[in-house]
Structure formats: structure tokens, C-alpha cells
C-alpha atoms as a PDB file:
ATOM      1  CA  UNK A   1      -7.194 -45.729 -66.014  1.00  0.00           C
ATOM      2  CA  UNK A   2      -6.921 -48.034 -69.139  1.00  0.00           C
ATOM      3  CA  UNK A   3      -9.110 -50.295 -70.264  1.00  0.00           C
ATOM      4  CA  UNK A   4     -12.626 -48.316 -70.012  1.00  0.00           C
ATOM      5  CA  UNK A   5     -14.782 -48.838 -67.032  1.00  0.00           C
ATOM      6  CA  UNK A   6     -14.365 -46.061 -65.838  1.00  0.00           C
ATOM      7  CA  UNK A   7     -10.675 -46.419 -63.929  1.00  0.00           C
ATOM      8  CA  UNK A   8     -11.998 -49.850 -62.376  1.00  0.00           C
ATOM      9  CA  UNK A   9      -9.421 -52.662 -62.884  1.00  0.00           C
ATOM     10  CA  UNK A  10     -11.189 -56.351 -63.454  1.00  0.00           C
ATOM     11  CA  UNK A  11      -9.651 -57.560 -60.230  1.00  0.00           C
ATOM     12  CA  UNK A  12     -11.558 -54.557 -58.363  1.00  0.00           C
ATOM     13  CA  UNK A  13     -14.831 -55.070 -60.345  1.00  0.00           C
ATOM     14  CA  UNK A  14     -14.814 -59.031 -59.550  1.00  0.00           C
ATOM     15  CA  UNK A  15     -14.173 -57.887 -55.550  1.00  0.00           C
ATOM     16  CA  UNK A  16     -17.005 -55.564 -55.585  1.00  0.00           C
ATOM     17  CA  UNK A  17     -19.234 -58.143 -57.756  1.00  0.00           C
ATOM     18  CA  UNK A  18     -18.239 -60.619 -55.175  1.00  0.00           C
ATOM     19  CA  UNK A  19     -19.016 -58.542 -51.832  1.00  0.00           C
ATOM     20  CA  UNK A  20     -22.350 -57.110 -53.415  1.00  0.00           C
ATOM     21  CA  UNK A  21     -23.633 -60.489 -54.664  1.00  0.00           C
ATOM     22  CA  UNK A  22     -22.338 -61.807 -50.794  1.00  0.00           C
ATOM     23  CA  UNK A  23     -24.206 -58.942 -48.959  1.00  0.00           C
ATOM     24  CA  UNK A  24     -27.007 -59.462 -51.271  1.00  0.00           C
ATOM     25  CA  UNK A  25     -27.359 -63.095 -50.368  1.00  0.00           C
ATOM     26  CA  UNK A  26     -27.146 -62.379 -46.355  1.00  0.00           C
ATOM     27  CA  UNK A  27     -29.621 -59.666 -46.724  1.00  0.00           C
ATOM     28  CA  UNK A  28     -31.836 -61.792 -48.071  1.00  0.00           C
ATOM     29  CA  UNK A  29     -31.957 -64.951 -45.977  1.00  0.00           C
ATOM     30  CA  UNK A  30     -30.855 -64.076 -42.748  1.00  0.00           C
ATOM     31  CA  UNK A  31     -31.556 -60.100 -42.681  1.00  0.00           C
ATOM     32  CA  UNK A  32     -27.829 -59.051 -42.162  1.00  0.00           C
ATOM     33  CA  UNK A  33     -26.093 -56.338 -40.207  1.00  0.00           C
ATOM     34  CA  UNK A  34     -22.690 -55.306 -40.293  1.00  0.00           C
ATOM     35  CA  UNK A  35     -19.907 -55.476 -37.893  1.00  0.00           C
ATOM     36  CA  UNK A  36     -15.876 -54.745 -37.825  1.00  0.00           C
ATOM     37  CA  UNK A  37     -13.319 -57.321 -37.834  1.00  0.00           C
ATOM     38  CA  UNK A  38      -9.974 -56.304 -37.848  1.00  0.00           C
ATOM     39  CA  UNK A  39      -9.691 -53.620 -40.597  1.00  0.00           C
ATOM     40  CA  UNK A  40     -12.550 -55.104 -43.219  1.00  0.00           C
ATOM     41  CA  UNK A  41     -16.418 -54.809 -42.497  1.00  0.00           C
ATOM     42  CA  UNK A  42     -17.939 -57.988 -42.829  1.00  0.00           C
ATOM     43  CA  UNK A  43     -21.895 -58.544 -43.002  1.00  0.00           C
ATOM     44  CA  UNK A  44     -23.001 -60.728 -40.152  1.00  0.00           C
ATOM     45  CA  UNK A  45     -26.724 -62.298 -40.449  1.00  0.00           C
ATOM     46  CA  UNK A  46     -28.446 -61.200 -37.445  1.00  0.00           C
ATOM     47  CA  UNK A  47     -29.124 -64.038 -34.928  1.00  0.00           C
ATOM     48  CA  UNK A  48     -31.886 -64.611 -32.498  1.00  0.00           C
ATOM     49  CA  UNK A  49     -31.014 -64.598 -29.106  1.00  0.00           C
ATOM     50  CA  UNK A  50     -32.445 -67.322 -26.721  1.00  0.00           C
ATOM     51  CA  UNK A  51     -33.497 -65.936 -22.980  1.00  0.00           C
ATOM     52  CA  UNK A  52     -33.064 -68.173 -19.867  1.00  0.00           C
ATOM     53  CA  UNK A  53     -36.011 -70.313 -20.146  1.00  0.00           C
ATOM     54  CA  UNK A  54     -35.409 -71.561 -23.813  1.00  0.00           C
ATOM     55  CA  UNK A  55     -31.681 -72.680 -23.129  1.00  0.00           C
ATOM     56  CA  UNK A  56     -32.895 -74.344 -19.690  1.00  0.00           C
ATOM     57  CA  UNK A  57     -35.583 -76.153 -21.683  1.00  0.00           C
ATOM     58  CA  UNK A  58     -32.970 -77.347 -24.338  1.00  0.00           C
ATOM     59  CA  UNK A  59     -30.276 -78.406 -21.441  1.00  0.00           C
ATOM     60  CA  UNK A  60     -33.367 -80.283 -20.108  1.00  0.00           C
ATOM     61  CA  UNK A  61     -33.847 -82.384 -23.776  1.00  0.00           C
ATOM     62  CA  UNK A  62     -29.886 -82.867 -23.929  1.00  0.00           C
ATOM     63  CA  UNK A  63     -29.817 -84.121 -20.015  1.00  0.00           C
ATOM     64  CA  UNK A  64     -32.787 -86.599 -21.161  1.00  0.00           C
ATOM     65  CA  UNK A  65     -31.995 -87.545 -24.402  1.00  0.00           C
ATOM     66  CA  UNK A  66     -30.218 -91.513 -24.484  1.00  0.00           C
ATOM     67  CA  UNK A  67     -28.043 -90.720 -27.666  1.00  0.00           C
ATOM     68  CA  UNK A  68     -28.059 -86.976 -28.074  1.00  0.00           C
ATOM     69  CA  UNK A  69     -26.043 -85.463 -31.090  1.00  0.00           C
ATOM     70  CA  UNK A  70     -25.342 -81.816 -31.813  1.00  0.00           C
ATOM     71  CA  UNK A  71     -25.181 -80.287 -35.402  1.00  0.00           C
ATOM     72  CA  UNK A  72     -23.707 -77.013 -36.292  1.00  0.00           C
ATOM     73  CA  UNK A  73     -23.770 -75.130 -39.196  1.00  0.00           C
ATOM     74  CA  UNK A  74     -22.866 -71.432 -39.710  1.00  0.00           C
ATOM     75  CA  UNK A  75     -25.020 -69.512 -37.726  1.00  0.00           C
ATOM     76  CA  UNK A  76     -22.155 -70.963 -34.581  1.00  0.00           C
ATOM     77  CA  UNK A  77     -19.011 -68.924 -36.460  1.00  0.00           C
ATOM     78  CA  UNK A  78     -20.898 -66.044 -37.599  1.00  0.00           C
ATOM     79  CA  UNK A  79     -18.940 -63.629 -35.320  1.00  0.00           C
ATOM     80  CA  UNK A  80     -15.729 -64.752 -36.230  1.00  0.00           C
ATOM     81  CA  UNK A  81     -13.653 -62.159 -35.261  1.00  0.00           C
ATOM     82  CA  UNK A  82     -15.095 -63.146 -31.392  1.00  0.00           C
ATOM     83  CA  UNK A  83     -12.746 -66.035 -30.693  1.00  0.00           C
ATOM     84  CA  UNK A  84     -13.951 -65.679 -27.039  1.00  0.00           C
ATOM     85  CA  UNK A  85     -17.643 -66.890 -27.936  1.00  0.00           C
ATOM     86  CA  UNK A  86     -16.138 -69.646 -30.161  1.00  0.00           C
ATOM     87  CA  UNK A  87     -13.893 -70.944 -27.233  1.00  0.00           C
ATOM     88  CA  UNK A  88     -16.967 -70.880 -25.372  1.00  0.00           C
ATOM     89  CA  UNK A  89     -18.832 -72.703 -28.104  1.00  0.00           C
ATOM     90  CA  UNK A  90     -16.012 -75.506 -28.307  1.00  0.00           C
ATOM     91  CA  UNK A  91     -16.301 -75.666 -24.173  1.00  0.00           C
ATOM     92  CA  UNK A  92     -19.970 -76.284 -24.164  1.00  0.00           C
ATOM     93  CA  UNK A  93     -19.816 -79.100 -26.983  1.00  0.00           C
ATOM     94  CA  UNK A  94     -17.202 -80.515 -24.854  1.00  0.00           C
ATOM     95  CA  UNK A  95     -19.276 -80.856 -21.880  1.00  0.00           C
ATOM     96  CA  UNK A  96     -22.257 -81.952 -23.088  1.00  0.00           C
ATOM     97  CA  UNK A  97     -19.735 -84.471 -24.628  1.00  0.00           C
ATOM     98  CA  UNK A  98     -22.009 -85.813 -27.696  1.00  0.00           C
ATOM     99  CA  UNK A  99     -21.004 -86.271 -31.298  1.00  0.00           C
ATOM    100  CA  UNK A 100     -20.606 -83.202 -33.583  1.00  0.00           C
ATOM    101  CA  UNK A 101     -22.185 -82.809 -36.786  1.00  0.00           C
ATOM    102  CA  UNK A 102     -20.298 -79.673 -38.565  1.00  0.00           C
ATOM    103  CA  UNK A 103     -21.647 -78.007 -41.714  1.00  0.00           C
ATOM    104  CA  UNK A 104     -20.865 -74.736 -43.692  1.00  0.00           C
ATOM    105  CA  UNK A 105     -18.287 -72.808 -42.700  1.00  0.00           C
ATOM    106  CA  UNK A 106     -18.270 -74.034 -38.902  1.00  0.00           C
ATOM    107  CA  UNK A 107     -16.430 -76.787 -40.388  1.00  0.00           C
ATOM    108  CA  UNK A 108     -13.512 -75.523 -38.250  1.00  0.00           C
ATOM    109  CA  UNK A 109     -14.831 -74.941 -35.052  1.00  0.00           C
ATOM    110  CA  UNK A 110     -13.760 -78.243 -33.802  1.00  0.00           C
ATOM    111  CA  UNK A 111     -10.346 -79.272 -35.885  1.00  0.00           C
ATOM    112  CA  UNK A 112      -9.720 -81.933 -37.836  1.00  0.00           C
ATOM    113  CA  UNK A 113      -8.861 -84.407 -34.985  1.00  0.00           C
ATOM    114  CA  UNK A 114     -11.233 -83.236 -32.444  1.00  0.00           C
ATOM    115  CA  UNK A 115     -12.827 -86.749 -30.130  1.00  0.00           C
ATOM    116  CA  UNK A 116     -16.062 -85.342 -30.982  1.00  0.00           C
ATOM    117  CA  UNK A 117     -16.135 -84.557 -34.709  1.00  0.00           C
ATOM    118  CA  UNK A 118     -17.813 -86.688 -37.019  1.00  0.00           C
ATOM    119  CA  UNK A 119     -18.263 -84.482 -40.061  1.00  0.00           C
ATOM    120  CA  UNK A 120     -17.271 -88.101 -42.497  1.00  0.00           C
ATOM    121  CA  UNK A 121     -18.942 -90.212 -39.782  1.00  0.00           C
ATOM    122  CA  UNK A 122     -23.134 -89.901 -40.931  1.00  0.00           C
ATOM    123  CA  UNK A 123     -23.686 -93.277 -42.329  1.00  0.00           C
ATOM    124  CA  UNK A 124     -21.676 -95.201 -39.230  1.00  0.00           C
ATOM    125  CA  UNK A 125     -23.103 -92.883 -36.603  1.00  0.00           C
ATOM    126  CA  UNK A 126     -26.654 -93.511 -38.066  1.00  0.00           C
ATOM    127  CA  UNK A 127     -26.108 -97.154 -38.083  1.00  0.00           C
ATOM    128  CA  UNK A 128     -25.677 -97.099 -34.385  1.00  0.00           C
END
């Protein structure tokens, strides 16, 4: 009660505002699906998934390339809740061992004092 609306308190109308308006946006750019983590249900854009000859063919470019640099943005942390997949994530971008260019909200994957972040590097990585 109180306060008209219907029994809705502003705090509960901003939350559902907020997770509509969020769902909405997913939807709309990345075609999202749901999943569980923990007790909330988060929408998760769907992701493509690469098949054996795409990820040899992009190991091949990294092997070959002099200077190769890696960028993430937040397609890499959209399964959050799967720490697993991150750790494997942070293992791979430790082996191929070249600088990391984080954006959006995988702007933790790495930690602050990670050797391989350079998230306030551009303009002295690019002037190597």
C-alpha cells in the first residue's frame, strides 16, 4: 500500500524499470537468453560458438603475428556465474602472453595489477 501505484513502492518500480529497460537492451543487440546465477536470473546475450577449424585458424594468426595484442570486451564475462570458463579465459591470455586490452564490464577479468593489462596503456602501447 500507500502512495497509489497500485501497492508498488518507488524503490520496486525503479528495480523493475531498471531490469526491463536492461533485458530490453540485451534483447535487442545481442538476442538474449536467460540463465541462473545463484538465486537471481540474469539475461545472458547469446554467443556464437567457434568449431575446431575457426580457433585453429585464429591460433595460427596469433602464432604468426610479430606484435599480437588481444582485446576483450564483454562478450568474455558474460557467464559470470562460470568462474571455471573465466579461469580458463585468464589461462589462455596468459599463454599466448600478449598485451590485454579490457573494455566493458570484462574490466576485471585480469585485476588491477595483472603483467598483461594495459587498459590506461593505448597511447604508449600504440607508440611502440
Amino acid at each position: 500500500g500507500g502512495g497509489g501505484g497500485g501497492g508498488w513502492s518507488i524503490g520496486a518500480l525503479v528495480k523493475r524499470a531498471t531490469n526491463m529497460y536492461v533485458a530490453r537492451y540485451f534483447d535487442d543487440v545481442f538476442g538474449a537468453s536467460t540463465a541462473t546465477c545463484g538465486q537471481a536470473v540474469v539475461h545472458v546475450p547469446a554467443t556464437a560458438v567457434a568449431n575446431e577449424t575457426s580457433v585453429a585458424s585464429a591460433a595460427h594468426l596469433v602464432r604468426a603475428a610479430q606484435r599480437p595484442v588481444v582485446v576483450c570486451g564483454a562478450q568474455v564475462v558474460q557467464r559470470r556465474c562460470d568462474t571455471s570458463a573465466l579461469a580458463d579465459v585468464v589461462r589462455a591470455l596468459e599463454r599466448i602472453g600478449a598485451p590485454v586490452f579490457v573494455s566493458g564490464s570484462s574490466r576485471g577479468l585480469l585485476g588491477p595489477a595483472h603483467a598483461l593489462l594495459y587498459r590506461h596503456k593505448r597511447s604508449a602501447a600504440l607508440k611502440q
